[in-house]
N, C-alpha and C. Protein backbone atom coordinates (compact mmCIF):
# COMPACT_ATOMS: atom_id res chain seq x y z
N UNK A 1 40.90 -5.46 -15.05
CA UNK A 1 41.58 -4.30 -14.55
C UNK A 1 41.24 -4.12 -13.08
N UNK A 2 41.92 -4.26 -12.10
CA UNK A 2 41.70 -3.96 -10.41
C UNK A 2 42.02 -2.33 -10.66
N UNK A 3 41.02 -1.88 -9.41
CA UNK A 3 40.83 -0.88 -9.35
C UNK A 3 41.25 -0.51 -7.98
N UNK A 4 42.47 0.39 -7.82
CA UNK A 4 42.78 1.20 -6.69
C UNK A 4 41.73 1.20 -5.69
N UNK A 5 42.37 0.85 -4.36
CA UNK A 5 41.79 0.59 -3.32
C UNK A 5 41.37 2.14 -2.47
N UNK A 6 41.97 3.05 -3.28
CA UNK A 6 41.79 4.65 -2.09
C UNK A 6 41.14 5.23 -3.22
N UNK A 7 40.56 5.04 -4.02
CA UNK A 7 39.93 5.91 -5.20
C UNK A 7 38.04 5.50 -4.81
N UNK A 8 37.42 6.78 -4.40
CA UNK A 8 35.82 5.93 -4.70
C UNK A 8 35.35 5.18 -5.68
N UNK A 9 34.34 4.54 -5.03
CA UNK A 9 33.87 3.63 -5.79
C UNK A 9 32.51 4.39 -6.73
N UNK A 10 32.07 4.39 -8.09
CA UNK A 10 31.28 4.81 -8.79
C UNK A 10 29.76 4.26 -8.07
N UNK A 11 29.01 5.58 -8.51
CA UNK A 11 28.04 5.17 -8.02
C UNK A 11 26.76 5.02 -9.30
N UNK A 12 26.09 4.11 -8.63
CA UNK A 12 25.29 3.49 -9.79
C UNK A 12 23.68 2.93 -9.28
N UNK A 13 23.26 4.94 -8.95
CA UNK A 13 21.81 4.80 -8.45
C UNK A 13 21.53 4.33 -9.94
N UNK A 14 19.87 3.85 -9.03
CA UNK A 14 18.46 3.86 -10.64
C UNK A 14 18.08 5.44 -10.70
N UNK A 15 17.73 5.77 -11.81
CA UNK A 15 17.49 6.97 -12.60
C UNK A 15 16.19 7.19 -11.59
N UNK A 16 15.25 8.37 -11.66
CA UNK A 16 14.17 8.89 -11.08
C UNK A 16 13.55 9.35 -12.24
N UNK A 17 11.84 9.60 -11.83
CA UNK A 17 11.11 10.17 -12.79
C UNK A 17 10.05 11.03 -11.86
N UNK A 18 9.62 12.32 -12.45
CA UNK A 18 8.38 12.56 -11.77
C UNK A 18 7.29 12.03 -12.87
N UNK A 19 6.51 11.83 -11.79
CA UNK A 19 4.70 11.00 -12.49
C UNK A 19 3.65 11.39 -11.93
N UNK A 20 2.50 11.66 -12.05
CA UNK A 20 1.27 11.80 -11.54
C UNK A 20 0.38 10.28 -11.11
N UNK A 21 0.38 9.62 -10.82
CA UNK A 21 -0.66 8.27 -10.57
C UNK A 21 -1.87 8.47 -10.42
N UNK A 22 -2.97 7.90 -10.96
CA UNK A 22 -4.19 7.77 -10.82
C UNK A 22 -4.52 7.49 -9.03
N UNK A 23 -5.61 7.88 -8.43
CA UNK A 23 -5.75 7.79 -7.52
C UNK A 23 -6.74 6.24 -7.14
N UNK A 24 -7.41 5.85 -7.79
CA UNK A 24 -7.65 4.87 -7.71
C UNK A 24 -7.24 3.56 -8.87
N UNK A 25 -6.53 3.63 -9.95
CA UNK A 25 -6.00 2.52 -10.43
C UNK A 25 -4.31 2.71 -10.71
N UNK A 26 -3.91 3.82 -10.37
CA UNK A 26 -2.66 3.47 -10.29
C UNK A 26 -1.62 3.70 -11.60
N UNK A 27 -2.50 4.33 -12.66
CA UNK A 27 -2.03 4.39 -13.90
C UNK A 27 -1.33 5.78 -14.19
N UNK A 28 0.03 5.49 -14.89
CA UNK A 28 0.15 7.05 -15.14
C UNK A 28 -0.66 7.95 -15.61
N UNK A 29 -0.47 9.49 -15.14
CA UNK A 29 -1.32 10.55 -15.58
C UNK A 29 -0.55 11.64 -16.15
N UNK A 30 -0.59 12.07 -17.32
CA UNK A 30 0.34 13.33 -17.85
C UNK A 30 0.04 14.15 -16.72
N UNK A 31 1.36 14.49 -16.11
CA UNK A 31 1.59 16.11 -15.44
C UNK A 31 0.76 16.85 -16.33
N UNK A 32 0.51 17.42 -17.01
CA UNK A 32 0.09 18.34 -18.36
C UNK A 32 -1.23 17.84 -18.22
N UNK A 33 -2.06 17.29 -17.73
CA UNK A 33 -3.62 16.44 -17.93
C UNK A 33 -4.57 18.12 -17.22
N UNK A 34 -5.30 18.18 -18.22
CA UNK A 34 -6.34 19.30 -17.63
C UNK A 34 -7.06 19.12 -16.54
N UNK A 35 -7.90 20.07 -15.73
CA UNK A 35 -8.05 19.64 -14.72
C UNK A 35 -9.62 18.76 -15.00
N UNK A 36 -9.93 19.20 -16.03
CA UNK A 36 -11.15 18.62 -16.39
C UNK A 36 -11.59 17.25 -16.60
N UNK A 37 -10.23 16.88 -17.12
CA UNK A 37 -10.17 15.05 -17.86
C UNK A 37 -9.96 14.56 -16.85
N UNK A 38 -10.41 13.24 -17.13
CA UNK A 38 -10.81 11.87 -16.40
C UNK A 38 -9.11 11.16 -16.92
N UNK A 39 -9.09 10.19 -16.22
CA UNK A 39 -7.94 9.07 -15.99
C UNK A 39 -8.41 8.09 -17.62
N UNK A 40 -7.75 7.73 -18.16
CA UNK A 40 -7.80 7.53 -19.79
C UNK A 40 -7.94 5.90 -19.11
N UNK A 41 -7.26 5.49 -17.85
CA UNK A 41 -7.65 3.91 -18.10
C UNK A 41 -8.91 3.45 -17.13
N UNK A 42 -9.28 4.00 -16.44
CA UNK A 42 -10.66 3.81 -15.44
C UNK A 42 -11.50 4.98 -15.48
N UNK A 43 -11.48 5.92 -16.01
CA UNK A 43 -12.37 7.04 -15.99
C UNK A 43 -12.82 8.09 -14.52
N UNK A 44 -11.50 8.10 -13.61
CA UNK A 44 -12.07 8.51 -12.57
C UNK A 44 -11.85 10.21 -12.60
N UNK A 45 -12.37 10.89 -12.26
CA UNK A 45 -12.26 12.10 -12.50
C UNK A 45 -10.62 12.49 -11.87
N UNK A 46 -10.11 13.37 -12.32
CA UNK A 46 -8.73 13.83 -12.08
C UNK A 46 -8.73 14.96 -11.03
N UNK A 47 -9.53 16.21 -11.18
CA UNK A 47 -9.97 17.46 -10.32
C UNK A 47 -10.51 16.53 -9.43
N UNK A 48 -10.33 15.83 -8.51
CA UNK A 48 -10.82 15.38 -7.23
C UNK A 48 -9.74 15.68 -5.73
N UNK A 49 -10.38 15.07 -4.79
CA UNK A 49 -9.93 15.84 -3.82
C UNK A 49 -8.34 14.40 -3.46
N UNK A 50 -8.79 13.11 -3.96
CA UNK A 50 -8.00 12.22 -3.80
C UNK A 50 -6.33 12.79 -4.79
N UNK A 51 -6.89 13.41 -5.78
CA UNK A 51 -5.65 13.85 -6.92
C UNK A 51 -4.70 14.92 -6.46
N UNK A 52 -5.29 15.30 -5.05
CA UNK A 52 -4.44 17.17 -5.09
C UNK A 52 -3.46 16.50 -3.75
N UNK A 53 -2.30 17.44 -4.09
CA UNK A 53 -1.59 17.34 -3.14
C UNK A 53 -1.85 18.00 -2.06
N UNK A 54 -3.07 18.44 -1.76
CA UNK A 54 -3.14 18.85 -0.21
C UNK A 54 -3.96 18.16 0.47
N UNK A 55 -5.03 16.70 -0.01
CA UNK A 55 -5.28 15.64 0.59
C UNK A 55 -4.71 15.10 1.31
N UNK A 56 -5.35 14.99 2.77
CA UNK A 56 -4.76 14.70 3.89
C UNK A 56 -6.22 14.13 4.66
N UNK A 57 -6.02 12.78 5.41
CA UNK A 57 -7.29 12.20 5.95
C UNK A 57 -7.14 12.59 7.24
N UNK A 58 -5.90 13.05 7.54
CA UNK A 58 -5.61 13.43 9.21
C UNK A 58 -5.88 14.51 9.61
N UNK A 59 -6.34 15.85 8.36
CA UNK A 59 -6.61 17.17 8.72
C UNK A 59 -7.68 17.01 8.67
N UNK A 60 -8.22 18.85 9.06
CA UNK A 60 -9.52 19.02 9.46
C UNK A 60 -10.49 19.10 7.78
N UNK A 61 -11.18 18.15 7.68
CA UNK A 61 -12.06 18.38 6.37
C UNK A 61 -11.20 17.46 5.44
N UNK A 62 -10.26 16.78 5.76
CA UNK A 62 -9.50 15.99 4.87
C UNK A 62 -8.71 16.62 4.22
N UNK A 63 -8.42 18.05 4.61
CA UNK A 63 -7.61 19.12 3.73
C UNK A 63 -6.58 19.24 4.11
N UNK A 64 -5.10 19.98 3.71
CA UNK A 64 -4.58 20.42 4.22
C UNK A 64 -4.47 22.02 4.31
N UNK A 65 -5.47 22.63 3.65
CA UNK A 65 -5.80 24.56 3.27
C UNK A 65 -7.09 24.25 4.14
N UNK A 66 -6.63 25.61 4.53
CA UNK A 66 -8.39 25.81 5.30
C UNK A 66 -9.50 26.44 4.14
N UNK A 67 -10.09 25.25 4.37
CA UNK A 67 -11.54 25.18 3.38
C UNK A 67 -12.82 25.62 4.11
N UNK A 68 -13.88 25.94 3.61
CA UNK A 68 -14.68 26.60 4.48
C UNK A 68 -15.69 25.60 5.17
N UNK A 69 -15.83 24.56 3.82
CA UNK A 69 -16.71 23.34 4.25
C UNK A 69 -16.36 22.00 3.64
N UNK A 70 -16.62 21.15 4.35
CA UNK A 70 -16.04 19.62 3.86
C UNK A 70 -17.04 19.21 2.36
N UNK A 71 -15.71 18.76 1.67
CA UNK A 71 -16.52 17.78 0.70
C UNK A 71 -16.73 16.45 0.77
N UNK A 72 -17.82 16.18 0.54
CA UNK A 72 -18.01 14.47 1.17
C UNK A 72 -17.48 13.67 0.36
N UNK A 73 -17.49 13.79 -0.84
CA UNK A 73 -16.94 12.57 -2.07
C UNK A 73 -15.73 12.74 -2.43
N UNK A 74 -14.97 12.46 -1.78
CA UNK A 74 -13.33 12.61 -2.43
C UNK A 74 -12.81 12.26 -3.58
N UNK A 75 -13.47 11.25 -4.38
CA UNK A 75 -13.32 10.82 -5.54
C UNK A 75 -13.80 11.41 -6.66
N UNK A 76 -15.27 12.10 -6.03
CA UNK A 76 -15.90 12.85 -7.49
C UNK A 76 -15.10 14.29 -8.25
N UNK A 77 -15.43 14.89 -8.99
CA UNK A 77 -15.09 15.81 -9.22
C UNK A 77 -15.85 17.29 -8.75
N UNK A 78 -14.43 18.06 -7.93
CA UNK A 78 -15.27 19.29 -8.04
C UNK A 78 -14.26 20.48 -7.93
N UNK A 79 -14.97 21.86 -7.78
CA UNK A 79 -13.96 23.06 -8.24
C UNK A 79 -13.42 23.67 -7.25
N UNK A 80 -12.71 22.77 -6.11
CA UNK A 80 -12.12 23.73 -5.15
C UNK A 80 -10.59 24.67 -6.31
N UNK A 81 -11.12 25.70 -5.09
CA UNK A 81 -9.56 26.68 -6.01
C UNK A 81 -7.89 26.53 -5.27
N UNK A 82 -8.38 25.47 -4.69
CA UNK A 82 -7.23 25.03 -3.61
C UNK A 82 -5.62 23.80 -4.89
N UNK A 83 -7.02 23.32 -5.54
CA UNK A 83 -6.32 21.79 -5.91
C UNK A 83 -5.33 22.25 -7.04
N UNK A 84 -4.11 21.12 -6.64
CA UNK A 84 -2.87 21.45 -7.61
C UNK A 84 -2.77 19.99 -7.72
N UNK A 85 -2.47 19.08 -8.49
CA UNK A 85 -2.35 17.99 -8.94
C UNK A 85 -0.83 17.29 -8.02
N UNK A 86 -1.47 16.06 -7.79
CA UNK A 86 0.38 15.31 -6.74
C UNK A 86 0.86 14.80 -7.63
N UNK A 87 2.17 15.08 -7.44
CA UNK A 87 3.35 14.60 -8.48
C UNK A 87 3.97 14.46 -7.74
N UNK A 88 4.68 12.91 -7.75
CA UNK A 88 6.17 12.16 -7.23
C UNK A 88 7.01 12.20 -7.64
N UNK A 89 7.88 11.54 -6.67
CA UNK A 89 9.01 11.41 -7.85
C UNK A 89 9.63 9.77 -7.48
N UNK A 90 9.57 9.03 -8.39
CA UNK A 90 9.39 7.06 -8.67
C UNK A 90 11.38 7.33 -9.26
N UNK A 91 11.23 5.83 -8.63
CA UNK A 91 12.43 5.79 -8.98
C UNK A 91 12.48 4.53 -10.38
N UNK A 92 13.32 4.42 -11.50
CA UNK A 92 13.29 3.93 -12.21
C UNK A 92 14.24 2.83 -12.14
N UNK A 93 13.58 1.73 -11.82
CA UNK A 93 14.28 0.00 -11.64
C UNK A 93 14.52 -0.79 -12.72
N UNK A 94 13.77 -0.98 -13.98
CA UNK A 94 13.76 -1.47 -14.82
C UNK A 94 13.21 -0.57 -16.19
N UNK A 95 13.27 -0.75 -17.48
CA UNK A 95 12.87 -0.06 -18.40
C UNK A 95 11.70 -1.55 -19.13
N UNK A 96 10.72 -0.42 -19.80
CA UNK A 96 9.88 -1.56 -20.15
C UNK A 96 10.21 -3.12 -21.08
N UNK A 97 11.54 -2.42 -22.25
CA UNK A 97 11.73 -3.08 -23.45
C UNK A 97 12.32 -4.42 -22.53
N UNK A 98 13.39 -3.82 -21.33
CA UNK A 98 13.98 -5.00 -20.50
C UNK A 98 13.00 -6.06 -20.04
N UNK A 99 11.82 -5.86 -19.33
CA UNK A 99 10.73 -6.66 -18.88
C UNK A 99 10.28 -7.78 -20.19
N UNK A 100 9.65 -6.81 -21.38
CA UNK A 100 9.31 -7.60 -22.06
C UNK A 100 10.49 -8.93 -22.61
N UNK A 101 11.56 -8.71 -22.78
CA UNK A 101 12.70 -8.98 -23.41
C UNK A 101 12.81 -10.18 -22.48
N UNK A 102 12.98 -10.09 -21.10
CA UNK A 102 13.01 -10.87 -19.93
C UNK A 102 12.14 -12.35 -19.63
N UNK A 103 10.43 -11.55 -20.39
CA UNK A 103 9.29 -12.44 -20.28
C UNK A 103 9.28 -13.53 -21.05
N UNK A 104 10.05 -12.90 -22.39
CA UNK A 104 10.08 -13.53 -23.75
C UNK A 104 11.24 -14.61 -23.56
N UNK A 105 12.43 -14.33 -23.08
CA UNK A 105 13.09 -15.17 -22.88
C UNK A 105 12.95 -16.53 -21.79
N UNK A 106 12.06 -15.96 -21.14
CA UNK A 106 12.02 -16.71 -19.74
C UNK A 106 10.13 -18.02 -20.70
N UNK A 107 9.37 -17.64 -21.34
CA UNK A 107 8.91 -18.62 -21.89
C UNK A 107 9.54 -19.48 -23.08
N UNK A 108 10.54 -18.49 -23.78
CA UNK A 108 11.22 -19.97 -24.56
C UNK A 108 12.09 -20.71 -24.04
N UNK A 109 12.51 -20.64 -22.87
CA UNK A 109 13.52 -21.70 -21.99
C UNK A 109 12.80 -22.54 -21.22
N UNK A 110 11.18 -22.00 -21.09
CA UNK A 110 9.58 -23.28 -20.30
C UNK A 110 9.30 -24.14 -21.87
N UNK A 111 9.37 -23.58 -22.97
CA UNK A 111 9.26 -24.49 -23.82
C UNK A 111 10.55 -25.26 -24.81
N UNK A 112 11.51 -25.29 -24.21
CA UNK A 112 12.76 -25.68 -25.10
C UNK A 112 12.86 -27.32 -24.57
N UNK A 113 13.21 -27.83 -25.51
CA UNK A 113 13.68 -29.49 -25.67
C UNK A 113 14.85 -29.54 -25.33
């Protein structure tokens, strides 16, 4: 079927998701994660200063709220009343079942006669 030359053309972004990422391995984090719990695949504390969206290495104290005094360990955990958890928003390229489906196919065509 050709399709009319003065009619737009459909558009066919990838879907989006918001996610939280671990700050040092990279793993998803439930939005919903207390501030208390640790990262379920490396154990790094979550309430850290690397997790909040007002981490900034270019402001004063590494903050972006005026804090009264710097915290030195950005990674550890502690109780500023500042921190709100960073959430993105990832765009969605592939779905997992496709990858696996992909992998699977792509080693029985390395082992076929």
């Amino acid at each position: 079927m050709a399709r009319d030359r003065t009619e737009p053309r459909a558009i066919q972004m990838p879907g989006t998701r918001t996610v939280s990422r671990c700050a040092q391995c990279g793993a998803v984090i439930p939005i919903s994660a207390e501030a208390s719990a640790h990262c379920a695949q490396c154990g790094a504390a979550l309430h850290s200063c690397k997790q909040c969206v007002h981490f900034d290495p270019a402001s004063h104290f590494e903050c972006q709220q005026a804090i009264a005094q710097r915290i030195p360990q950005k990674d550890a955990a502690n109780d500023c009343t500042f921190y709100s958890l960073r959430v993105r928003v990832e765009r969605e390229t592939t779905s997992a079942k496709d990858k696996a489906e992909d992998a699977r196919r792509a080693f029985e065509r390395l082992f076929k006669k």
